[in-house]
C-alpha atoms as a PDB file:
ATOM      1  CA  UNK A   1     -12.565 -70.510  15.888  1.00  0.00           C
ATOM      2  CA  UNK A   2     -12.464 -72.689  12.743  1.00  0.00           C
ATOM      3  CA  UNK A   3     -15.105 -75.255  14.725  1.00  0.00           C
ATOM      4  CA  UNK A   4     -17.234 -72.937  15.635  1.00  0.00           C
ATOM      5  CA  UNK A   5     -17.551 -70.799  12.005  1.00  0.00           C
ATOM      6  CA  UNK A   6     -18.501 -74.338  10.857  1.00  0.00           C
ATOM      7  CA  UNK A   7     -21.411 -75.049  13.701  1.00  0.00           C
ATOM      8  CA  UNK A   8     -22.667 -71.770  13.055  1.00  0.00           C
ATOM      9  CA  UNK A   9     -22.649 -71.126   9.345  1.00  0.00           C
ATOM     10  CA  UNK A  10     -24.201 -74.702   9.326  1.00  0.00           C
ATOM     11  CA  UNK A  11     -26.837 -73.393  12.295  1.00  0.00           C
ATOM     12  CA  UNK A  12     -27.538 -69.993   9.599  1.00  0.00           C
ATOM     13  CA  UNK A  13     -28.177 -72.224   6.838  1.00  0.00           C
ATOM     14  CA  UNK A  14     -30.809 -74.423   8.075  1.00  0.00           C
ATOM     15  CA  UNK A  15     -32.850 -72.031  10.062  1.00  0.00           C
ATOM     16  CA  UNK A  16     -32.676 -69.705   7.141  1.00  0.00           C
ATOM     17  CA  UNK A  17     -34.155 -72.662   4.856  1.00  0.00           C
ATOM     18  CA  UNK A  18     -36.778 -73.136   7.194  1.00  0.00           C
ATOM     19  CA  UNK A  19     -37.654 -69.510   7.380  1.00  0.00           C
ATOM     20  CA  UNK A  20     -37.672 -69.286   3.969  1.00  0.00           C
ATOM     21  CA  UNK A  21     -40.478 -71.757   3.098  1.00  0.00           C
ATOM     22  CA  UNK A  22     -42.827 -69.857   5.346  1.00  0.00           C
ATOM     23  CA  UNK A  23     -41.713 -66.226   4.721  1.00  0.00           C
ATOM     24  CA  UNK A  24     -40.640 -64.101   1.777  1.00  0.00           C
ATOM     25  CA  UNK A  25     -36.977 -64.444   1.881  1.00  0.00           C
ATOM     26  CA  UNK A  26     -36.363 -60.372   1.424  1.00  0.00           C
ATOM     27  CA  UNK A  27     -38.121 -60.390   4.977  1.00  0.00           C
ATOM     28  CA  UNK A  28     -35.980 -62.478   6.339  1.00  0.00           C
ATOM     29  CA  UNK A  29     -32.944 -61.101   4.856  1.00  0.00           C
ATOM     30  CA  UNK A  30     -33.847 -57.535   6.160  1.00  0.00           C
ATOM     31  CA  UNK A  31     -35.031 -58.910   9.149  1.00  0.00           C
ATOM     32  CA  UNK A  32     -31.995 -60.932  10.317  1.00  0.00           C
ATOM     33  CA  UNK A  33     -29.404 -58.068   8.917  1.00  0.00           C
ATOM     34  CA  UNK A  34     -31.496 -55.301  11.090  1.00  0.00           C
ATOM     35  CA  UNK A  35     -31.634 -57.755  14.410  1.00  0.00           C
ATOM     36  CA  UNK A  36     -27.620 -58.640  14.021  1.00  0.00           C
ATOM     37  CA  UNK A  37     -26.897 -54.933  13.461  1.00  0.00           C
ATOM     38  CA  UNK A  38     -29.245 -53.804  16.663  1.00  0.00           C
ATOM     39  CA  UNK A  39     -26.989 -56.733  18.793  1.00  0.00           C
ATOM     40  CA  UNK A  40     -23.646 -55.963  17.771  1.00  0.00           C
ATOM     41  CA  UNK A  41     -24.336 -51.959  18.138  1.00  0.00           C
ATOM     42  CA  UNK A  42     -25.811 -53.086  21.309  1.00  0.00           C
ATOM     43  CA  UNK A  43     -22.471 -54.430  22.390  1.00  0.00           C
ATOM     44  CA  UNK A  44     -19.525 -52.228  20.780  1.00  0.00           C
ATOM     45  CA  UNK A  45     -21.675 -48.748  22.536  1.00  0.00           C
ATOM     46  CA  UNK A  46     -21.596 -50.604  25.637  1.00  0.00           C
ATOM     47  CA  UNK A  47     -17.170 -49.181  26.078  1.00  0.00           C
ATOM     48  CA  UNK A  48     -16.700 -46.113  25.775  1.00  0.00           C
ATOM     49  CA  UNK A  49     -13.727 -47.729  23.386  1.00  0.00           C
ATOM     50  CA  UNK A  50     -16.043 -49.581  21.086  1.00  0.00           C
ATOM     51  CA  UNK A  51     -18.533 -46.172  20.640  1.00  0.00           C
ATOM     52  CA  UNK A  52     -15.189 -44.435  19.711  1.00  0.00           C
ATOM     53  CA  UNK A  53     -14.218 -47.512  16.829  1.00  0.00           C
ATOM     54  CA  UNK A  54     -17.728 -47.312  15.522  1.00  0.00           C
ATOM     55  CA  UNK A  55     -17.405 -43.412  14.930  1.00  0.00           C
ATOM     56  CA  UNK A  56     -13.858 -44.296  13.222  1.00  0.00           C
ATOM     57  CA  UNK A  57     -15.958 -46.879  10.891  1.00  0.00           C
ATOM     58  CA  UNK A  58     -18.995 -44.764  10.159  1.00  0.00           C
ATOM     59  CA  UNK A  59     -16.415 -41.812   8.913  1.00  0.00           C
ATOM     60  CA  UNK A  60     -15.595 -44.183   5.933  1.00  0.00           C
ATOM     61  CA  UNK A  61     -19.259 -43.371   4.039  1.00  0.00           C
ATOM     62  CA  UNK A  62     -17.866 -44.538   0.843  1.00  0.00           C
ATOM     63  CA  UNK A  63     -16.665 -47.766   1.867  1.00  0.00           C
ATOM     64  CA  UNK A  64     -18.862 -48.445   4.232  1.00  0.00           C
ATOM     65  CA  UNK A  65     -21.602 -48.556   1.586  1.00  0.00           C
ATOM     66  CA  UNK A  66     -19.630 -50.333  -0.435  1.00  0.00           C
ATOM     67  CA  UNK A  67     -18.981 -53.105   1.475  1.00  0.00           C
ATOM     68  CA  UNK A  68     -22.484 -53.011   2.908  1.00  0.00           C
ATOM     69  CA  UNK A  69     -23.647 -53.746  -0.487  1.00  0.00           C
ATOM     70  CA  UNK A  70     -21.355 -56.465  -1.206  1.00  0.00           C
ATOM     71  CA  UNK A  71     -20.802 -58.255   1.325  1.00  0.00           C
ATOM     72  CA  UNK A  72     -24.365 -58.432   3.672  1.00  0.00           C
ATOM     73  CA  UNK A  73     -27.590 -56.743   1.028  1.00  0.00           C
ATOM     74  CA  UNK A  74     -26.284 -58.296  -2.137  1.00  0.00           C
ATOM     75  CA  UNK A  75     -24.620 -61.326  -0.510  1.00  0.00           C
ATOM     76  CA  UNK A  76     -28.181 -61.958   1.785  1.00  0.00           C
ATOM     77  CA  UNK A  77     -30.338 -61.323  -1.235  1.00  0.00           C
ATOM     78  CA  UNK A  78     -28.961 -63.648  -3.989  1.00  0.00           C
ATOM     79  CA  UNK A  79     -28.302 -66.739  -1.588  1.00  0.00           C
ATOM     80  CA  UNK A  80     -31.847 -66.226   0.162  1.00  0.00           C
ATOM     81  CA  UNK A  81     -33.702 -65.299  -2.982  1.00  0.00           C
ATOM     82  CA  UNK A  82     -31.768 -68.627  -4.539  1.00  0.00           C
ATOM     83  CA  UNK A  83     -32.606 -70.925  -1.194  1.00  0.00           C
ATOM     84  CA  UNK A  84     -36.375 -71.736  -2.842  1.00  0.00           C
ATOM     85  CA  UNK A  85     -35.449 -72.041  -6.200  1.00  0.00           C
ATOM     86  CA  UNK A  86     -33.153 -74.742  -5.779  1.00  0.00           C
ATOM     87  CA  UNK A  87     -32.735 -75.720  -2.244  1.00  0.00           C
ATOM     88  CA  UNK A  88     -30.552 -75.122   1.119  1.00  0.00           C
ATOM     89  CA  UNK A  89     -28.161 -78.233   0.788  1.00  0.00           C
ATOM     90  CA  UNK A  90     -27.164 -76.495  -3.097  1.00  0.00           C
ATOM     91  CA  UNK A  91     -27.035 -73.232  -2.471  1.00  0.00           C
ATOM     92  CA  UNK A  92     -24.740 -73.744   0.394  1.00  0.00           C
ATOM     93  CA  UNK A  93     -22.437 -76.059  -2.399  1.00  0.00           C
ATOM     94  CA  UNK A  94     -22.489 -72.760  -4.723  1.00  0.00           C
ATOM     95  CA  UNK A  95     -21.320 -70.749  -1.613  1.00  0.00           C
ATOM     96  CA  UNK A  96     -18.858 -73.278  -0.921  1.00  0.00           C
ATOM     97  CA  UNK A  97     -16.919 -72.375  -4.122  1.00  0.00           C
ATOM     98  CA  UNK A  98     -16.448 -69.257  -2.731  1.00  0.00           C
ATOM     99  CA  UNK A  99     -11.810 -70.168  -1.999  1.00  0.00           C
ATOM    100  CA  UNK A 100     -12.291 -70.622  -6.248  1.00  0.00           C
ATOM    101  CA  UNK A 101     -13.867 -67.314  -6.897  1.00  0.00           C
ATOM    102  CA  UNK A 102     -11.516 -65.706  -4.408  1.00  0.00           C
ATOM    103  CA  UNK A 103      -8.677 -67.294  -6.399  1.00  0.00           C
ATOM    104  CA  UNK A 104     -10.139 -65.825  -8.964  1.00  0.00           C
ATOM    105  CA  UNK A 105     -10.961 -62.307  -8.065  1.00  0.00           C
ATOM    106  CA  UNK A 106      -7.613 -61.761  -6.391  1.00  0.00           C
ATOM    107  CA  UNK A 107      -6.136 -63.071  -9.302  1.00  0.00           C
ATOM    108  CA  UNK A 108      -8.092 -60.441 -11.795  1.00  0.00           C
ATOM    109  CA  UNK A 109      -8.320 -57.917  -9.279  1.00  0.00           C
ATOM    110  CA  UNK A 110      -5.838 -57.592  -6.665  1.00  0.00           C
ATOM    111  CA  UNK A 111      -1.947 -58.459  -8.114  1.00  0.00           C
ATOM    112  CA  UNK A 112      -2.891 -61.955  -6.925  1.00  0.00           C
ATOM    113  CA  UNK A 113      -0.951 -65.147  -8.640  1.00  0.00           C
ATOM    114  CA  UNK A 114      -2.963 -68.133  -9.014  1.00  0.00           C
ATOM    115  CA  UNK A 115      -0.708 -71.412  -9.261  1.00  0.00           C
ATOM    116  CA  UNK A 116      -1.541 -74.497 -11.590  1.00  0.00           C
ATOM    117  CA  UNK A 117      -2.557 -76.190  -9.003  1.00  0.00           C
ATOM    118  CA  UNK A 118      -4.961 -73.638  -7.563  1.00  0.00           C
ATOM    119  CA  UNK A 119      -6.303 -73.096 -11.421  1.00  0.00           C
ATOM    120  CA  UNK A 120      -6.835 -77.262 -11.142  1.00  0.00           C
ATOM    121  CA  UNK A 121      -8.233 -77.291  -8.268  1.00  0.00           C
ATOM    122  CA  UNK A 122     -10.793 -74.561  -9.033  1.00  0.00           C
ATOM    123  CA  UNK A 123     -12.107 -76.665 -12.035  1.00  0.00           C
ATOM    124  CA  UNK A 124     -12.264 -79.757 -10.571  1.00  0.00           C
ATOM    125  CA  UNK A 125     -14.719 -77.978  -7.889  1.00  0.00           C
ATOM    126  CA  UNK A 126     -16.779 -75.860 -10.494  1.00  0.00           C
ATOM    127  CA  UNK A 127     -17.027 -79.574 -12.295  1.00  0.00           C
ATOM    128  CA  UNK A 128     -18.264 -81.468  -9.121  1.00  0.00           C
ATOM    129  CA  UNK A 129     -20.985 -78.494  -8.714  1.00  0.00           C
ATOM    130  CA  UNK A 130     -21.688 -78.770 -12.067  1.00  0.00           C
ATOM    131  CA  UNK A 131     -22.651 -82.073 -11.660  1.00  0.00           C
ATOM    132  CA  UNK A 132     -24.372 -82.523  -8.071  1.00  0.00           C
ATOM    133  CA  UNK A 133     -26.921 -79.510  -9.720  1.00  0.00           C
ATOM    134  CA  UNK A 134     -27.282 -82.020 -12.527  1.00  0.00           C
ATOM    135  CA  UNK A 135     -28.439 -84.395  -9.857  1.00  0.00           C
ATOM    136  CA  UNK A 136     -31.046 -81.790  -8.716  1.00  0.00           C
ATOM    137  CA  UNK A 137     -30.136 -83.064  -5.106  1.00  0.00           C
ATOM    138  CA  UNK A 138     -32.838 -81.126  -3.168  1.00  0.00           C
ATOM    139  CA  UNK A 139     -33.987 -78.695  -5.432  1.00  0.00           C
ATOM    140  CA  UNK A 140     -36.386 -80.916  -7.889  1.00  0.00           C
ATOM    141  CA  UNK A 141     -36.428 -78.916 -10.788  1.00  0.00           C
ATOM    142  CA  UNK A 142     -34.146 -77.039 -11.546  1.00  0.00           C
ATOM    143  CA  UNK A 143     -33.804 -73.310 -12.179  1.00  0.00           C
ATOM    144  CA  UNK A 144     -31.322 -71.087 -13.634  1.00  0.00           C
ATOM    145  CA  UNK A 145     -32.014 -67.736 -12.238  1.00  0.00           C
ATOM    146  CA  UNK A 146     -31.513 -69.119  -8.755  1.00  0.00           C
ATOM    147  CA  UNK A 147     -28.177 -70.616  -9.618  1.00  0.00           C
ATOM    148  CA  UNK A 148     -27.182 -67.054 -10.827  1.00  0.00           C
ATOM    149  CA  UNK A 149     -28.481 -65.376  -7.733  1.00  0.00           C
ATOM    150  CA  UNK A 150     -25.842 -67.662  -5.459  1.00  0.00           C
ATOM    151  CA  UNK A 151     -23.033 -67.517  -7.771  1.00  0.00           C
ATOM    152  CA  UNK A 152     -23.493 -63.399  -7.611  1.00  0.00           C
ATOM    153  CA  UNK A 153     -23.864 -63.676  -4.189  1.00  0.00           C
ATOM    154  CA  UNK A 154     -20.680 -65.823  -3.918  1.00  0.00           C
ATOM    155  CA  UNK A 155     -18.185 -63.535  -6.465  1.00  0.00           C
ATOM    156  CA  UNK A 156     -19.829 -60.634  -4.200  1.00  0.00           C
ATOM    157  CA  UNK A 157     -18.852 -61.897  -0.911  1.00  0.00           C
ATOM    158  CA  UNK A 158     -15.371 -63.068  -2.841  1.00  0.00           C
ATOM    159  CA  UNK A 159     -14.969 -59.071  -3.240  1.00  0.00           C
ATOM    160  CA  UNK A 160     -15.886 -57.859  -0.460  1.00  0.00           C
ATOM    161  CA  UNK A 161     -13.757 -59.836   1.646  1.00  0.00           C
ATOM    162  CA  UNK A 162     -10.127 -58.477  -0.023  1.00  0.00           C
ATOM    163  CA  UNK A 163     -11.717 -55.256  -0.111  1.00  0.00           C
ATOM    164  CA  UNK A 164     -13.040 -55.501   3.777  1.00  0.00           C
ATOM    165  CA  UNK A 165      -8.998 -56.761   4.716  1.00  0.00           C
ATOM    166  CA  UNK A 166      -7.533 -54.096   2.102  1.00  0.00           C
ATOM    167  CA  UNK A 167      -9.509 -51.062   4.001  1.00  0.00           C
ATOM    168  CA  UNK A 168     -10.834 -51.506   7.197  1.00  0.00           C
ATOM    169  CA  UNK A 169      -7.970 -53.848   8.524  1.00  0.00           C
ATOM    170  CA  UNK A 170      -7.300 -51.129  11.697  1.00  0.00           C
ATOM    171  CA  UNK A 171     -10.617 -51.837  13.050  1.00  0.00           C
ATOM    172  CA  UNK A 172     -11.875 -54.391  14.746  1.00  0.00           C
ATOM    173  CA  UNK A 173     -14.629 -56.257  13.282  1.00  0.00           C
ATOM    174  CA  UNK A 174     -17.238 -55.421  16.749  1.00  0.00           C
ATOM    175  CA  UNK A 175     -17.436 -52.048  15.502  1.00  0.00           C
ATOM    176  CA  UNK A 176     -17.064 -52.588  11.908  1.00  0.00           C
ATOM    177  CA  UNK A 177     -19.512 -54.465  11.654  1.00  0.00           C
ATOM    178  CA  UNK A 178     -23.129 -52.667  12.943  1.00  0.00           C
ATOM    179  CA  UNK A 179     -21.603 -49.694  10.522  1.00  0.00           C
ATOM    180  CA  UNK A 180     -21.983 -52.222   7.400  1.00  0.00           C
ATOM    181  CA  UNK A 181     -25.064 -54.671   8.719  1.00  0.00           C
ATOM    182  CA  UNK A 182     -27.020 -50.691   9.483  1.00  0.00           C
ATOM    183  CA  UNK A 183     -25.748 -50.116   5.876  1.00  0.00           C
ATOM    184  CA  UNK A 184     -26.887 -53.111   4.423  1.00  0.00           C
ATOM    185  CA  UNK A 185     -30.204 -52.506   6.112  1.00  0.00           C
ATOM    186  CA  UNK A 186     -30.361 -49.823   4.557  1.00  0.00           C
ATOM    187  CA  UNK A 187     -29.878 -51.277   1.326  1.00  0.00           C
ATOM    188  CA  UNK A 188     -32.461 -53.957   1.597  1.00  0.00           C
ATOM    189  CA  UNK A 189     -35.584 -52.451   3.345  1.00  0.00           C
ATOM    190  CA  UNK A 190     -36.664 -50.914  -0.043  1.00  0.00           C
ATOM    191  CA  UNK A 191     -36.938 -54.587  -1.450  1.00  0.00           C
ATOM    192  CA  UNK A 192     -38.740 -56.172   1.681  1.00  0.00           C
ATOM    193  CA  UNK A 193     -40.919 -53.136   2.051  1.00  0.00           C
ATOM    194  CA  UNK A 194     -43.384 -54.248  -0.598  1.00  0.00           C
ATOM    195  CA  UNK A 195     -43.848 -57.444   1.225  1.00  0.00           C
ATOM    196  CA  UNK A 196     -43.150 -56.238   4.899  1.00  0.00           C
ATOM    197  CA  UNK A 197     -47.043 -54.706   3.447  1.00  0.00           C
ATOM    198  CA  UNK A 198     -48.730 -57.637   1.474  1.00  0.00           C
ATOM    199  CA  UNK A 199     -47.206 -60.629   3.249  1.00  0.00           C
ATOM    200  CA  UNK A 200     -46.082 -59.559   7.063  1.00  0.00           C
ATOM    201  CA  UNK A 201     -44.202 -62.668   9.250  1.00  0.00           C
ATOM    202  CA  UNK A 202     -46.116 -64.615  11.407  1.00  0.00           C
ATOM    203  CA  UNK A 203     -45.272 -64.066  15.077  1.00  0.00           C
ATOM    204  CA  UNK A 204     -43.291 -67.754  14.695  1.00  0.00           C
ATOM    205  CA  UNK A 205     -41.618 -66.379  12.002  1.00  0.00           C
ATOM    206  CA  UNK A 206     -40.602 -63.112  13.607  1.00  0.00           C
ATOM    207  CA  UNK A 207     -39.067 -65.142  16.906  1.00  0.00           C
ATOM    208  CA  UNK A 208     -37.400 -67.380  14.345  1.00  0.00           C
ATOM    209  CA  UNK A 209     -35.973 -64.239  12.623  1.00  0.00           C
ATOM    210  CA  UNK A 210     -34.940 -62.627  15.825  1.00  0.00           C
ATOM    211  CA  UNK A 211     -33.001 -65.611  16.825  1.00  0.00           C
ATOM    212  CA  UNK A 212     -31.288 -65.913  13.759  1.00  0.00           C
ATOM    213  CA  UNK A 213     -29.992 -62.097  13.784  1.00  0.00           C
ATOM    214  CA  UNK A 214     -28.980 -62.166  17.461  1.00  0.00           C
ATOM    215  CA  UNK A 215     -27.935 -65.590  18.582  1.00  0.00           C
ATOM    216  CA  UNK A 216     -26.781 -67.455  15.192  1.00  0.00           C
ATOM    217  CA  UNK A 217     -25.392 -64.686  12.434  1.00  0.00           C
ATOM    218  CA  UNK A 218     -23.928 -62.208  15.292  1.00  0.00           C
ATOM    219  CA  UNK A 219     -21.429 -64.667  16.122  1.00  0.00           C
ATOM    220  CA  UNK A 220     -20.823 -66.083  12.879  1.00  0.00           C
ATOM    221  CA  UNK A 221     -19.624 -62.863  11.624  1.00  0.00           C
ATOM    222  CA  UNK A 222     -17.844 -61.751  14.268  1.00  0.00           C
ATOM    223  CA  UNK A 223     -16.016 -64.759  14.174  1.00  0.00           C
ATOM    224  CA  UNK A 224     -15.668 -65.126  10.484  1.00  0.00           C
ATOM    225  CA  UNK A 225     -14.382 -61.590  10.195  1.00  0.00           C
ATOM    226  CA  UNK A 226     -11.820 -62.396  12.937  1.00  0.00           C
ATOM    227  CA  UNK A 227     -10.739 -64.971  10.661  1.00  0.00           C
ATOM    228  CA  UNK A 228     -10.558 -62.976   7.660  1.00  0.00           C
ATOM    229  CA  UNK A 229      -8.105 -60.489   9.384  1.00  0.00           C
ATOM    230  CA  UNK A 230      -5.704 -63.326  10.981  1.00  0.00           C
ATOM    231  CA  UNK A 231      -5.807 -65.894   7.851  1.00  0.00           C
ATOM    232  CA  UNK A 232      -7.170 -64.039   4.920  1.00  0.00           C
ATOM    233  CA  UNK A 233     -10.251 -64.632   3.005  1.00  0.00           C
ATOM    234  CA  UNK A 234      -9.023 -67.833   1.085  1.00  0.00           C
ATOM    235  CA  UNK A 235      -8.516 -69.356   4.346  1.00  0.00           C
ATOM    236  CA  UNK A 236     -11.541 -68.415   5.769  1.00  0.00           C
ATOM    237  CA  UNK A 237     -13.415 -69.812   2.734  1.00  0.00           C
ATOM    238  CA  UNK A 238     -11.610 -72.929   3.248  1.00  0.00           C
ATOM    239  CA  UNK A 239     -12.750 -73.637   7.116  1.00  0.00           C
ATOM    240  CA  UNK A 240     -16.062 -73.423   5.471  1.00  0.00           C
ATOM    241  CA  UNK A 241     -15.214 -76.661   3.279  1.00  0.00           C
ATOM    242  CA  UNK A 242     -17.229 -78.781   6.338  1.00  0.00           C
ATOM    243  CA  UNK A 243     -20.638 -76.526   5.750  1.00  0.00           C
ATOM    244  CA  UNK A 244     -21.786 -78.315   2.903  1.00  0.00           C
ATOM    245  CA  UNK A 245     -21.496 -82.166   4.524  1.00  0.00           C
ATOM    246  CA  UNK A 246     -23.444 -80.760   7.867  1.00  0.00           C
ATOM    247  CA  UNK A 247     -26.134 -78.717   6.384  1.00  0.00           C
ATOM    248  CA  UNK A 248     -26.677 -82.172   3.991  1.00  0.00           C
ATOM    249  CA  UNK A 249     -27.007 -84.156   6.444  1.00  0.00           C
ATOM    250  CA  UNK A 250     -29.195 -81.660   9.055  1.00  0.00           C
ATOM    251  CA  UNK A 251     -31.901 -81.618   6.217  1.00  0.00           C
ATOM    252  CA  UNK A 252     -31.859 -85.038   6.454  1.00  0.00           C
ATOM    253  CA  UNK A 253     -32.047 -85.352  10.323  1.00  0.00           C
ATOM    254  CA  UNK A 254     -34.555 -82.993   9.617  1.00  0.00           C
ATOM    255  CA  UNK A 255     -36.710 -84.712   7.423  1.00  0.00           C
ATOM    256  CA  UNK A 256     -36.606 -81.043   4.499  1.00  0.00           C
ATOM    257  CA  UNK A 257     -34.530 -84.001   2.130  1.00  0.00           C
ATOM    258  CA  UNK A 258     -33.930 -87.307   1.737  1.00  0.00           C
ATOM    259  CA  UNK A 259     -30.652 -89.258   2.749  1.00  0.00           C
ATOM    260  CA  UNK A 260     -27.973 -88.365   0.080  1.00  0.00           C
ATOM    261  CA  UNK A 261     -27.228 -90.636  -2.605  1.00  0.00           C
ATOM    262  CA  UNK A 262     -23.685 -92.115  -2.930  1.00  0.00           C
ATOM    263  CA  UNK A 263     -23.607 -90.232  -5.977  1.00  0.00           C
ATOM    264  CA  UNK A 264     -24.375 -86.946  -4.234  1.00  0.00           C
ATOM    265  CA  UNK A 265     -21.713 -87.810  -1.424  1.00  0.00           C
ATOM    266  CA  UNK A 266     -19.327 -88.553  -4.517  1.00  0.00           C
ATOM    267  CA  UNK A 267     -19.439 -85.180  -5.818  1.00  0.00           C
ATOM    268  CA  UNK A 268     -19.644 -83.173  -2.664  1.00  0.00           C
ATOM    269  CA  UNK A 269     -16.494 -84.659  -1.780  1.00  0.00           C
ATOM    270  CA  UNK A 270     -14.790 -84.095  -5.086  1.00  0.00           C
ATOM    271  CA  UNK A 271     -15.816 -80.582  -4.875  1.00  0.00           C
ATOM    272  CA  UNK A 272     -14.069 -80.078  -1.521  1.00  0.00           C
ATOM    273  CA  UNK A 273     -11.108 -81.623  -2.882  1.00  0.00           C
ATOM    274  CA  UNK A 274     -10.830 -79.325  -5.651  1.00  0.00           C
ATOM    275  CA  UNK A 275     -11.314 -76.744  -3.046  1.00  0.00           C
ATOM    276  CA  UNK A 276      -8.682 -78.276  -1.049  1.00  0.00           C
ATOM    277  CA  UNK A 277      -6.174 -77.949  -3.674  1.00  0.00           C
ATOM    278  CA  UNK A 278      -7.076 -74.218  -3.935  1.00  0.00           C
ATOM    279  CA  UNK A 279      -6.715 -73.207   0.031  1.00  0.00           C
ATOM    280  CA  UNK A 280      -4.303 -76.048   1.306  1.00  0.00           C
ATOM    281  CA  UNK A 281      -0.426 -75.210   0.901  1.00  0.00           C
ATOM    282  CA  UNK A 282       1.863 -78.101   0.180  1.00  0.00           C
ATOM    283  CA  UNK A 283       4.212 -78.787   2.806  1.00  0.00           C
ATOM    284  CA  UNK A 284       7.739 -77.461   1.682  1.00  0.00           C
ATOM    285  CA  UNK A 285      10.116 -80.681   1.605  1.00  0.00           C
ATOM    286  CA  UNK A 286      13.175 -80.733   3.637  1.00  0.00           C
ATOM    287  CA  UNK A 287      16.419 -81.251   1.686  1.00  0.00           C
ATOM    288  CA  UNK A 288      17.914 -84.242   2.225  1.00  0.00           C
ATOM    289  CA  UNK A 289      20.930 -84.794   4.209  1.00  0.00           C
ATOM    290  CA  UNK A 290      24.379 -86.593   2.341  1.00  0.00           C
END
């Protein structure tokens, strides 16, 4: 499960940035949420089992909103929103923090104790961000409001996942989750809708979208939620440490960046070895025989 998250949060990423150059990204945000919901529906109603978990999930209004908002509108939003202002290959570095700002959030929020280590760990990653955006590394110029849309995105996502474990633990996640993606649908039309109107996809762009919902995001979440449930969300965020490297180097093979910079490849890795100290667990030393 791990090595597939990775090939398919990498596979998200780099259609989404190429959707995004073409299309407004609300349209694709909508547009992917609405065609993963219609899939996954598609295949809990297809048991009489699975229509009887997703009427368990949909009798949760108040969390299911919730979570809808946190985790899939406001979480697809910021990081698509952010994706022109300063690039795929940073945005996805931003998410990457995301084992920090659960640290964090569990910490502040949820009776949580964050170690030394994990508290070193979290700054040497913020630091290594800190200075690959410096860099500009595909982005050009660079642009504040699009850092803050992925770093809301990312403390979103960083809530939603203790809250999704916390409440909705008894279900599984094939039938949690068309409740939250129709939700989050929802949520997001009302932004798209203006230009859904002025700026409709192309028919290229619609296919792309399509695929994205159904063949790439379905199965990320399904497994990613799977994960969430078995290892917790630190854990999850920390299989996710490879996503960076591979979406780097696919806009290279590409040809949406250049090749990175030994500088760049510098800080990525310090970053994932501040994220590393966060998410990794020493191994406990055996006592030593007399």
């Amino acid at each position: 499960m791990p090595v597939a998250l990775v090939l398919l949060l990498s596979g998200t990423w780099l259609l989404s940035g190429a959707l995004v150059t073409g299309t407004d990204p609300l349209i694709v945000a909508v547009g992917r949420t609405a065609v993963c919901c219609a899939a996954l529906t598609a295949v809990a109603a297809s048991t009489g089992g699975g229509r009887a978990d997703l009427r368990r999930a949909a009798a949760r209004p108040g969390t299911v909103w919730l979570l809808g908002l946190l985790g899939f509108a406001g979480y697809a939003a910021g990081t698509l929103l952010a994706i022109p202002r300063i690039g795929t290959s940073l945005t996805n570095l931003v998410v990457a923090l995301m084992p920090c700002a659960s640290v964090v959030v569990g910490a502040l929020f949820f009776g949580e104790r964050a170690a030394p280590r994990k508290a070193a760990g979290a700054a040497l990653a913020c630091a290594a961000a800190a200075g690959y955006a410096a860099l500009g590394a595909d982005a050009g110029d660079m642009d504040g409001t699009g850092l803050l849309l992925v770093a809301g995105a990312t403390a979103a996502f960083a809530v939603y996942g203790f809250l999704y474990r916390q409440r909705l633990s008894g279900l599984p996640p094939s039938a949690v989750l068309p409740v939250l993606l129709a939700a989050a649908t929802c949520l997001l039309l009302p932004m798209a809708l203006p230009a859904l109107i002025g700026r409709p996809p192309t028919l290229a762009a619609t296919g792309g979208i399509v695929v994205l919902g159904a063949a790439v995001y379905a199965p990320a979440y399904l497994v990613q939620h799977r994960l969430i449930l078995l290892r917790g969300p630190v854990f999850t965020a920390a299989v996710q440490l490879a996503v960076p490297f591979t979406v780097r180097l696919g806009d290279w093979a590409l040809g949406t960046a250049p090749a990175p910079t030994p500088a760049e490849l510098l800080l990525l890795a310090l970053c994932c070895g501040g994220i590393a100290l966060v998410t990794v667990r020493p191994r406990a030393r055996l006592p030593v025989k007399g």
